[in-house]
Protein backbone atom coordinates (compact mmCIF):
# COMPACT_ATOMS: atom_id res chain seq x y z
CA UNK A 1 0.00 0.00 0.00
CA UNK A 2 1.44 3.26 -0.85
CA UNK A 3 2.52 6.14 1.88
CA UNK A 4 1.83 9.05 1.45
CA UNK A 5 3.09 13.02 3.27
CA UNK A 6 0.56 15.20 4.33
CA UNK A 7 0.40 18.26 6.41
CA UNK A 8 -2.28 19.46 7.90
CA UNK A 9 -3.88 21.94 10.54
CA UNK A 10 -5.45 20.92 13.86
CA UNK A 11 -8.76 22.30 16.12
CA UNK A 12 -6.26 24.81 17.00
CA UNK A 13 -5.00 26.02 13.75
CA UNK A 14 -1.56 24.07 14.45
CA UNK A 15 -0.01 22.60 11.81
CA UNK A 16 1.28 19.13 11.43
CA UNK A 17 2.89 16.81 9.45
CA UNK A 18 3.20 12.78 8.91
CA UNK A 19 2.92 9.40 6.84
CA UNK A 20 -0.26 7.72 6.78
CA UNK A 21 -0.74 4.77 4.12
CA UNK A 22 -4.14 4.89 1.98
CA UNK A 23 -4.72 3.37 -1.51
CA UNK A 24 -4.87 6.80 -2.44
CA UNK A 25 -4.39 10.91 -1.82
CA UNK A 26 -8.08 11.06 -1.55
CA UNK A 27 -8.60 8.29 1.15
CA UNK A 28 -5.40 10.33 2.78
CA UNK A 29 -7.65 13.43 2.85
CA UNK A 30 -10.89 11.30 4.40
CA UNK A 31 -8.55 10.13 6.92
CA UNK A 32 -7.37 13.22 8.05
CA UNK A 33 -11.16 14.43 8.16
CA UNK A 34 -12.22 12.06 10.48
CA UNK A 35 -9.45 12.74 12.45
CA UNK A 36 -10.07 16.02 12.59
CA UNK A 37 -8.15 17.67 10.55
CA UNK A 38 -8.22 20.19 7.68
CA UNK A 39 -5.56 18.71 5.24
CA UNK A 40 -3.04 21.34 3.50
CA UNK A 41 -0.96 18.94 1.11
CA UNK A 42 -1.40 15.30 0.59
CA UNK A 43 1.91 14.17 -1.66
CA UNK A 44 3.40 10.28 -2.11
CA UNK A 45 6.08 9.65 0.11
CA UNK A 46 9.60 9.92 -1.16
CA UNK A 47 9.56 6.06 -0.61
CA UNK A 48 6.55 5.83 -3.27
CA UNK A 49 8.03 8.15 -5.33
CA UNK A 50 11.36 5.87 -5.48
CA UNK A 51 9.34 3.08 -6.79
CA UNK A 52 8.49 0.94 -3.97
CA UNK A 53 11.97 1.14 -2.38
CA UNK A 54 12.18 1.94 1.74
CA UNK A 55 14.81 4.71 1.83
CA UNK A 56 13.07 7.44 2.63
CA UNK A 57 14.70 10.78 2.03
CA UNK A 58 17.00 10.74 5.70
CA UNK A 59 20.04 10.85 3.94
CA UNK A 60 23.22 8.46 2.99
CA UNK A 61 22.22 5.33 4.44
CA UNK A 62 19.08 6.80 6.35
CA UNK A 63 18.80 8.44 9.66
CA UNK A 64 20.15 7.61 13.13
CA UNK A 65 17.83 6.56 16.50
CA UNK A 66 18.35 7.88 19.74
CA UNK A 67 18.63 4.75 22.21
CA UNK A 68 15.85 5.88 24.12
CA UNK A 69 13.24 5.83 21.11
CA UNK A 70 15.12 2.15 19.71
CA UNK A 71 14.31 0.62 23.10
CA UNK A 72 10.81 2.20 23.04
CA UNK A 73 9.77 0.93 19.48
CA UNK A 74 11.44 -2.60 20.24
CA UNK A 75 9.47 -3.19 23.46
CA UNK A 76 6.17 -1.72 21.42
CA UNK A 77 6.70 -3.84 18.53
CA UNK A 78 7.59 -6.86 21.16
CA UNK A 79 4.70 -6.62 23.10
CA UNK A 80 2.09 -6.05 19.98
CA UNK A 81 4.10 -9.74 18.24
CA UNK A 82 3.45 -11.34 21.48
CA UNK A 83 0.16 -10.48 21.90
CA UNK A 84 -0.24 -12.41 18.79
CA UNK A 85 -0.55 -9.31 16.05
CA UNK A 86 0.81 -9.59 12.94
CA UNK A 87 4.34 -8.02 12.60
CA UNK A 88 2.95 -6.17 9.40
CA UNK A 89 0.40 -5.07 12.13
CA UNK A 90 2.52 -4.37 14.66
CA UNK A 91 4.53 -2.19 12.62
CA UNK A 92 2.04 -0.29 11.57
CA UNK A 93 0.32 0.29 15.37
CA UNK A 94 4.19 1.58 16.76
CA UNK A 95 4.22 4.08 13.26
CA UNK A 96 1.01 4.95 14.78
CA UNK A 97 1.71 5.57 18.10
CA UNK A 98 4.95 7.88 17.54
CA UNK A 99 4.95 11.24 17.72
CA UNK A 100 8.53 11.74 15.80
CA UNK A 101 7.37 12.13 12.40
CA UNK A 102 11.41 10.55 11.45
CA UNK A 103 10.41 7.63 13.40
CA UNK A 104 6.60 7.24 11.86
CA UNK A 105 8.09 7.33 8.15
CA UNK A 106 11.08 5.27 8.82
CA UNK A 107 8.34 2.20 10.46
CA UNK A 108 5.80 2.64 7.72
CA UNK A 109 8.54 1.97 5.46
CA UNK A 110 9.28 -0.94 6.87
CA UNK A 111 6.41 -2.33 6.83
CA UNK A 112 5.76 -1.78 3.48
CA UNK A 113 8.84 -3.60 2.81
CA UNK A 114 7.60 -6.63 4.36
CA UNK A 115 4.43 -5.96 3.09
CA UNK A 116 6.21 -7.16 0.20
CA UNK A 117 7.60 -10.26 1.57
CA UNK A 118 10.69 -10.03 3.23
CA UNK A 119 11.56 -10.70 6.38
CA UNK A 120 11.39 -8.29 8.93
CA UNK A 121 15.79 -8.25 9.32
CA UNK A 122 16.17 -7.63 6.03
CA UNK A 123 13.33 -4.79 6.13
CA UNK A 124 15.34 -3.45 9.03
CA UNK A 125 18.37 -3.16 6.66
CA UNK A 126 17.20 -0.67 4.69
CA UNK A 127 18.42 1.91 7.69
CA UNK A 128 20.94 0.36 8.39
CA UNK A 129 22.26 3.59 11.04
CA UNK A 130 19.11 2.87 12.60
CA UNK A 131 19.47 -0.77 13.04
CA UNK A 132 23.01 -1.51 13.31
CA UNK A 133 24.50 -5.12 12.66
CA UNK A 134 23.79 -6.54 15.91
CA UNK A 135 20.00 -5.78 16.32
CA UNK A 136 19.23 -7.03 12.76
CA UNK A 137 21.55 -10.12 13.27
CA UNK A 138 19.09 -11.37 16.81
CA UNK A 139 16.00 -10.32 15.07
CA UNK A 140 17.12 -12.64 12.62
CA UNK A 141 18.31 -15.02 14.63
CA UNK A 142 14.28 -14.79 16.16
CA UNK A 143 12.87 -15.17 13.22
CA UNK A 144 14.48 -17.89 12.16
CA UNK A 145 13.89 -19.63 15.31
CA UNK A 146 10.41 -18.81 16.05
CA UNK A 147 11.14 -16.69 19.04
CA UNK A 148 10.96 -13.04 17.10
CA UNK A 149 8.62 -11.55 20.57
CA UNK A 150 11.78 -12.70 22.70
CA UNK A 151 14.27 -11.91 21.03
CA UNK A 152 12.63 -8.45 20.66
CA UNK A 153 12.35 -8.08 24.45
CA UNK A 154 15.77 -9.40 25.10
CA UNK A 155 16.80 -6.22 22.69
CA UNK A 156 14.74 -3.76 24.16
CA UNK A 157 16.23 -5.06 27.72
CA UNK A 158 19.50 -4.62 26.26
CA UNK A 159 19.50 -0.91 24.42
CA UNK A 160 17.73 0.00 27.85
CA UNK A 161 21.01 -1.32 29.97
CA UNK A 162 23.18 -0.16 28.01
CA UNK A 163 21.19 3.50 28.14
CA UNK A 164 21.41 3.75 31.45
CA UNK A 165 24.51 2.37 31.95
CA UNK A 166 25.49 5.37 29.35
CA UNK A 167 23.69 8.12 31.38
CA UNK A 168 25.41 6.47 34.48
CA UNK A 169 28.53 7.35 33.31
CA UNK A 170 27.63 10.98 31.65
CA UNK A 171 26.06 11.88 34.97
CA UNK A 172 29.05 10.52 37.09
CA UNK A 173 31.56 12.68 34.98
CA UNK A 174 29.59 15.98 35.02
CA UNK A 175 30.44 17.01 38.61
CA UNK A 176 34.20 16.41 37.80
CA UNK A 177 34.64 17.94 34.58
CA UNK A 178 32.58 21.01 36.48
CA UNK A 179 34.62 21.30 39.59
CA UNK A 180 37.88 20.88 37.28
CA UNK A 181 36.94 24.16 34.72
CA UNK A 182 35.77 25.87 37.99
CA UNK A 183 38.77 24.93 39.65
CA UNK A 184 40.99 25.91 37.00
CA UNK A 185 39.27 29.25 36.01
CA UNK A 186 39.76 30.48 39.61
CA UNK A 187 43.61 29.82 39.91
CA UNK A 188 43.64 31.75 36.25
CA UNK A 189 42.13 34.68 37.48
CA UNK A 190 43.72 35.13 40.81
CA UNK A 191 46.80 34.45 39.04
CA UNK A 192 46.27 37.54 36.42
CA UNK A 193 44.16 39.70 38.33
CA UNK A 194 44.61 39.55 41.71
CA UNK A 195 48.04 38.86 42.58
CA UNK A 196 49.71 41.21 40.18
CA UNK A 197 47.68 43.85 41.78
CA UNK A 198 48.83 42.92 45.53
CA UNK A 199 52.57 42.46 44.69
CA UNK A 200 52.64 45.73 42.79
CA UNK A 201 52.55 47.61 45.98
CA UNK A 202 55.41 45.68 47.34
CA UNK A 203 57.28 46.22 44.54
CA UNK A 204 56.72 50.20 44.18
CA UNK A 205 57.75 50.01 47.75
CA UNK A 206 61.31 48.56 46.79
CA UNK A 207 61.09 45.42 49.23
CA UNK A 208 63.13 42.29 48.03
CA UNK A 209 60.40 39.80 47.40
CA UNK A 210 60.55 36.11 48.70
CA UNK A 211 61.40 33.54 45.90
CA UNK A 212 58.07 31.83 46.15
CA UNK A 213 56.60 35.48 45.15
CA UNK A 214 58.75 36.20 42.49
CA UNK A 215 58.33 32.55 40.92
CA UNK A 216 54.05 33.29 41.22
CA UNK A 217 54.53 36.53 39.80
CA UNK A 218 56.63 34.88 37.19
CA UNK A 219 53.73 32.65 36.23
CA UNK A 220 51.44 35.87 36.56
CA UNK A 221 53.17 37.71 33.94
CA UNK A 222 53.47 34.44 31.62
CA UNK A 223 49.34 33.87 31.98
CA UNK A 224 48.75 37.62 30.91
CA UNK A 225 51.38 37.88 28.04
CA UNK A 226 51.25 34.93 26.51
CA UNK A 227 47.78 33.18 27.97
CA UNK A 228 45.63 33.85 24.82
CA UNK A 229 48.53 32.03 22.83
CA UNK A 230 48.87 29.49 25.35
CA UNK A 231 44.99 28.69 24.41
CA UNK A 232 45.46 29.19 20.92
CA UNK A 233 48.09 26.46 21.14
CA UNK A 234 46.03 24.07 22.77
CA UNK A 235 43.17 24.31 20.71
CA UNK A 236 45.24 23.70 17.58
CA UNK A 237 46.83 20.91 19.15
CA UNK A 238 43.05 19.60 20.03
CA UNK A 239 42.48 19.71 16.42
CA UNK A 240 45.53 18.39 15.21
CA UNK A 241 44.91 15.29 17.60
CA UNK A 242 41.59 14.94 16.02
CA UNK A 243 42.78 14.98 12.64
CA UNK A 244 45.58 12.51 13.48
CA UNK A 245 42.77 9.92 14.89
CA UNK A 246 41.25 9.75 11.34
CA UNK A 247 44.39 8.32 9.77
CA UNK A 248 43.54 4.30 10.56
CA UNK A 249 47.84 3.39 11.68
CA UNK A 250 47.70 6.76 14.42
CA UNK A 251 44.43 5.43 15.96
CA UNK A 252 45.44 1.62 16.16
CA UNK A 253 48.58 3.32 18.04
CA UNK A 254 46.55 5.68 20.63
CA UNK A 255 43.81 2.85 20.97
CA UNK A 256 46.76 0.54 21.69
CA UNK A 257 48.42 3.19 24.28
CA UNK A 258 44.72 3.47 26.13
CA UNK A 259 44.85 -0.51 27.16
CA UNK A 260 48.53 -0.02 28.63
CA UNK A 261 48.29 3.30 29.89
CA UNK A 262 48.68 3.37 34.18
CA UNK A 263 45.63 4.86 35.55
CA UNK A 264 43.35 4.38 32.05
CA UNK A 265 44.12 1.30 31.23
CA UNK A 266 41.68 -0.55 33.65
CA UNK A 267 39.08 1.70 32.88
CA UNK A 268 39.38 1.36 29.35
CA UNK A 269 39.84 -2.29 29.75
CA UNK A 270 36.67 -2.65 31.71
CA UNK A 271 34.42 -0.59 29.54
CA UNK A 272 34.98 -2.61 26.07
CA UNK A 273 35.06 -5.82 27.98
CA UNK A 274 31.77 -5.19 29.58
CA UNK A 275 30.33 -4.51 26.25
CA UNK A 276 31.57 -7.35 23.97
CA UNK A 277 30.62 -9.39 26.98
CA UNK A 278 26.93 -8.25 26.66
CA UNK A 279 26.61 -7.92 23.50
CA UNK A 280 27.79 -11.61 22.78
CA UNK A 281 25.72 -12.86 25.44
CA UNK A 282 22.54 -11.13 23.52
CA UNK A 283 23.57 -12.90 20.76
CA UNK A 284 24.25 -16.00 21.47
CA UNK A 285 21.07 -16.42 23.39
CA UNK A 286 19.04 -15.42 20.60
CA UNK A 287 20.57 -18.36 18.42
CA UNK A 288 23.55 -16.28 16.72
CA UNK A 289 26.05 -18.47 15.89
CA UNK A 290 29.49 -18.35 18.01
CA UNK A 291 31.76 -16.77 15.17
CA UNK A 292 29.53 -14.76 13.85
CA UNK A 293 28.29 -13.27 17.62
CA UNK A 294 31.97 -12.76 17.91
CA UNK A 295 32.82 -10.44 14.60
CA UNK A 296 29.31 -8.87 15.09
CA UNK A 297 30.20 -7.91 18.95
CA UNK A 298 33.47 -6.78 18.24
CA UNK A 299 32.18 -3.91 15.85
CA UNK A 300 30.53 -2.26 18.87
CA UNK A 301 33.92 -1.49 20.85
CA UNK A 302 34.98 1.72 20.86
CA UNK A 303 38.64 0.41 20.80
CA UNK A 304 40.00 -0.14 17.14
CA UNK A 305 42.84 -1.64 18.75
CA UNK A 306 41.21 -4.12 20.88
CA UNK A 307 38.31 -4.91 17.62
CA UNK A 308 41.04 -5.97 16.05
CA UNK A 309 42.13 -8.18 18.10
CA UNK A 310 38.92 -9.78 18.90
CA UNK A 311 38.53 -10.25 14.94
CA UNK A 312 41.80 -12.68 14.91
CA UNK A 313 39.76 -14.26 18.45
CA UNK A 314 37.06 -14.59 15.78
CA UNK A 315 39.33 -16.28 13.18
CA UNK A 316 40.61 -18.87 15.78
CA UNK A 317 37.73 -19.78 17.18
CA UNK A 318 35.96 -20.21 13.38
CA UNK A 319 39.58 -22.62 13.30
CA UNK A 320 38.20 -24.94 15.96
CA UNK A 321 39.80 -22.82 18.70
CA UNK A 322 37.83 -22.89 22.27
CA UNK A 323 36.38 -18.96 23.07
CA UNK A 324 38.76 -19.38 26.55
CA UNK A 325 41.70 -19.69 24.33
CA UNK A 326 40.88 -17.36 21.76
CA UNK A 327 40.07 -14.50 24.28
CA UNK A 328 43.07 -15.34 26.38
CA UNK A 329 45.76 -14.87 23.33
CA UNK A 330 44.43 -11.09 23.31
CA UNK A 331 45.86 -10.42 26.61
CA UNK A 332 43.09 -7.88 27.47
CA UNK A 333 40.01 -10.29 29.50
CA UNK A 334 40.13 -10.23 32.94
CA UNK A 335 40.84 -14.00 34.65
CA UNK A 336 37.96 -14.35 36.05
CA UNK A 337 35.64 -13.90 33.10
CA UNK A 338 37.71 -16.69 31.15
CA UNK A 339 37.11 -19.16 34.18
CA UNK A 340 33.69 -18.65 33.55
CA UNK A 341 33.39 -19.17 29.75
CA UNK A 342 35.91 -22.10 29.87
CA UNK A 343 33.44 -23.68 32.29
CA UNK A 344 30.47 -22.79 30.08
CA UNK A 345 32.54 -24.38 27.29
CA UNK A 346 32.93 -27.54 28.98
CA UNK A 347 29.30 -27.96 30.19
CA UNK A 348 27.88 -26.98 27.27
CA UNK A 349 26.13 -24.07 28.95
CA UNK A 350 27.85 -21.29 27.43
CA UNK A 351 24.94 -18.91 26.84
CA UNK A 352 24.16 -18.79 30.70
CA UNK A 353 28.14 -18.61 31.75
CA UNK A 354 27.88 -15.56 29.11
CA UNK A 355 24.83 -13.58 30.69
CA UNK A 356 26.41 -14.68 33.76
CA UNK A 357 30.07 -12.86 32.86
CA UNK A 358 28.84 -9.97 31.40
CA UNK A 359 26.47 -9.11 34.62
CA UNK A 360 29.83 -9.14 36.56
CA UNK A 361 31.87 -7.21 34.17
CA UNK A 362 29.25 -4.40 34.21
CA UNK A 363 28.63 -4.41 37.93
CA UNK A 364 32.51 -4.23 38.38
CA UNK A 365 32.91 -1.71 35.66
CA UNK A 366 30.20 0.87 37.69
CA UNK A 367 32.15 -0.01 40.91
CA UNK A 368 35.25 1.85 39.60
CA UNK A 369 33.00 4.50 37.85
CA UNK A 370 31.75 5.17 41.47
CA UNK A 371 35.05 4.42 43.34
CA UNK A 372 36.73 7.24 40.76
CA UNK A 373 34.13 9.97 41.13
CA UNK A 374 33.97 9.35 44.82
CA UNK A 375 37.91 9.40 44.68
CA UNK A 376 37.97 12.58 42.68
CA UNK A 377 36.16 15.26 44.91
CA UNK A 378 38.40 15.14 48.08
CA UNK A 379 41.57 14.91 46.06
CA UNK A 380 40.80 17.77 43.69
CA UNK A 381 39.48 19.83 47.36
CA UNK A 382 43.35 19.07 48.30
CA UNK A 383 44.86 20.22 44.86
CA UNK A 384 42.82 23.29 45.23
CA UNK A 385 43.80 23.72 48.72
CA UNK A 386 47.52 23.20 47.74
CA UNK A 387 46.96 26.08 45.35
CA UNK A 388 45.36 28.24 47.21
CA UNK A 389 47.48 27.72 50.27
CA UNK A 390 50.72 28.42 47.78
CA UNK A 391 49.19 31.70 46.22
CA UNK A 392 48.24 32.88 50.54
CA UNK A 393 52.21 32.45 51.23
CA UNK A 394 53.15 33.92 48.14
CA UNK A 395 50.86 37.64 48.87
CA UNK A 396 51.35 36.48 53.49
CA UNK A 397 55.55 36.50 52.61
CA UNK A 398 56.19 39.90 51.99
CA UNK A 399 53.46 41.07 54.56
CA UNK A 400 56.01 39.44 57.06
CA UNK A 401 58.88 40.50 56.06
CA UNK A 402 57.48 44.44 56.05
CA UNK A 403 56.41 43.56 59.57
CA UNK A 404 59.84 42.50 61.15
CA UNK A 405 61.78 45.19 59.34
CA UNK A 406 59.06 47.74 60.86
CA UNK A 407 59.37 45.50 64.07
């Protein structure tokens, strides 16, 4: 059934905009009039007008979802399939229910597609930044095996953890990154403003200042010559660093410096651990098979380094290599979590042992999140402290020294 765009004005006068599907622009217009609204323009859809195809006019490969609204349409399409509707149904009833117009067009699309016949993954593959690898690979997985309203739910479950667990850290790292700019813009302007302004009258006054004085008013006259160059610097060198991370051999190298690096590298180990954990254990479950759960998972890290790795991990294990081993060789999985999958390997339970593992390597992962913001406060309150107390003796030194020569 073709879509079709319309626009339209409400009870109010408000105008608004969709997809609805209608056999034609006239059954569009009825539609709208028992809805309640005046129609404006009724046109086909750029999916119609592309003969059929899904790719509606959101660009090179079409448009992006927020994880919030993936997780919502997966648990609405989940529930609807297990209710017993029709996916062509259920489809259409989550298009319905948005109230993202993006979202509306990119689901009626799909359904048209499989409207047409094919399977809901490969309808899903038409947006393809939408639906990355990894959902379309379980839902495929579902379909294949019967289980498409589990394997939804299992999804939605999973974009909502790893939401949250997102949030988690974006909300633990505010208060730092705060209390650091605060931190830093106060030391800046009692360096350029204040002090010089104190020492100046010791100075006019010809008194030999203390070393720790004449080394802050050192770094006072530095910050106001040459600060705004100082900046400039460091925002060129931002974008330098950027530029540098686009060239593939650079990146390997500074993804390979993270996972050795004293103070990151636990933290960085931890995160893209936690996530190929999870993301394989989705997988599996669902009926992915091993090797292929293994290159899909690896394309979610945020490491190039470590994906690479995990791709030769892939290559062994597709070999006849056991997932223990094959993990092992990369030198990055914590002990623990290859006890576990060597014993899920050799009780044939390895889908439980995964679930299992990657609970533990995300509960241990927001341990340190926690432990390192919790960390951070008091020790940046005695690195301010420090500060302040050196910039006090620096402006108190002088004031004593006048007192016992006047003394």
């Amino acid at each position: 059934m073709p879509a079709f765009d319309y626009s339209a004005l409400d009870s109010r006068g408000k105008q608004k905009s969709g997809v609805l599907e209608a056999d034609s622009a006239r059954a569009v217009r009825q539609q709208l009039r028992e809805k309640g609204l005046t129609p404006l323009s009724v046109d086909a859809s750029s999916r119609s007008r592309n003969g059929g195809r899904s790719q509606i006019s959101f660009g090179r490969g079409g448009s992006s979802l927020s994880a919030a609204d993936l997780a919502l349409v997966t648990r609405q399409i989940a529930t609807l399939i297990q209710s017993g509707i029709p996916v062509e149904q259920a489809l259409s009833a989550a298009a319905q229910q948005s109230e993202k117009q993006k979202l509306e067009s990119m689901l009626v699309a799909i359904r048209a597609k499989v409207m047409e016949g094919h399977t809901l993954a490969d309808s899903l593959a038409e947006f393809p930044r939408a639906f990355p690898r990894l959902f379309r690979s379980t839902v495929a997985a579902g379909e294949h095996a019967g289980h498409l309203d589990l394997v939804l739910n299992r999804l939605a479950d999973y974009t909502e953890a790893r939401q949250e667990a997102r949030q988690k850290i974006q909300l633990a790292a505010i208060y730092p990154i705060i209390l650091t700019f605060v931190a830093l813009a106060i030391v800046v302007f009692l360096l350029t403003y204040v002090v010089p302004d104190i020492i100046e009258v010791f100075v006019r006054q010809g008194q030999e200042l203390p070393t720790l004085t004449q080394a802050l008013l050192a770094m006072s006259d530095f910050l106001a010559g040459y600060g705004l160059y100082l900046l400039l610097l460091l925002v060129v060198a931002f974008i330098g660093f950027r530029m540098a991370l686009r060239q593939e051999r650079y990146r390997l190298r500074y993804h390979r410096m993270l996972l050795h690096l004293p103070g990151l590298s636990g933290m960085t180990r931890g995160v893209n651990t936690a996530r190929y954990a999870s993301t394989l254990a989705i997988l599996t479950t669902s009926g992915v098979p091993l090797v292929e759960a293994m290159r899909i998972a690896g394309e979610v890290l945020s490491n190039d380094y470590l994906r690479q790795r995990l791709s030769e991990a892939a290559q062994t294990v597709s070999e006849g290599g056991s997932l223990q081993k094959a993990l092992d060789n990369t030198g990055y999985f914590p002990p623990m979590m290859l006890h576990m999958i060597a014993s899920g390997e050799s009780s044939g339970e390895l889908d439980n042992m995964l679930e299992r593992t990657a609970r533990m390597q995300e509960n241990t992962l927001q341990s340190k999140i926690q432990t390192m913001v919790s960390l951070f406060e008091p020790l940046m309150l005695l690195v301010m402290g420090g500060v302040v107390l050196i910039i006090v003796l620096a402006i108190m030194l002088p004031i004593l020294n006048m007192s016992n020569l006047v003394g």
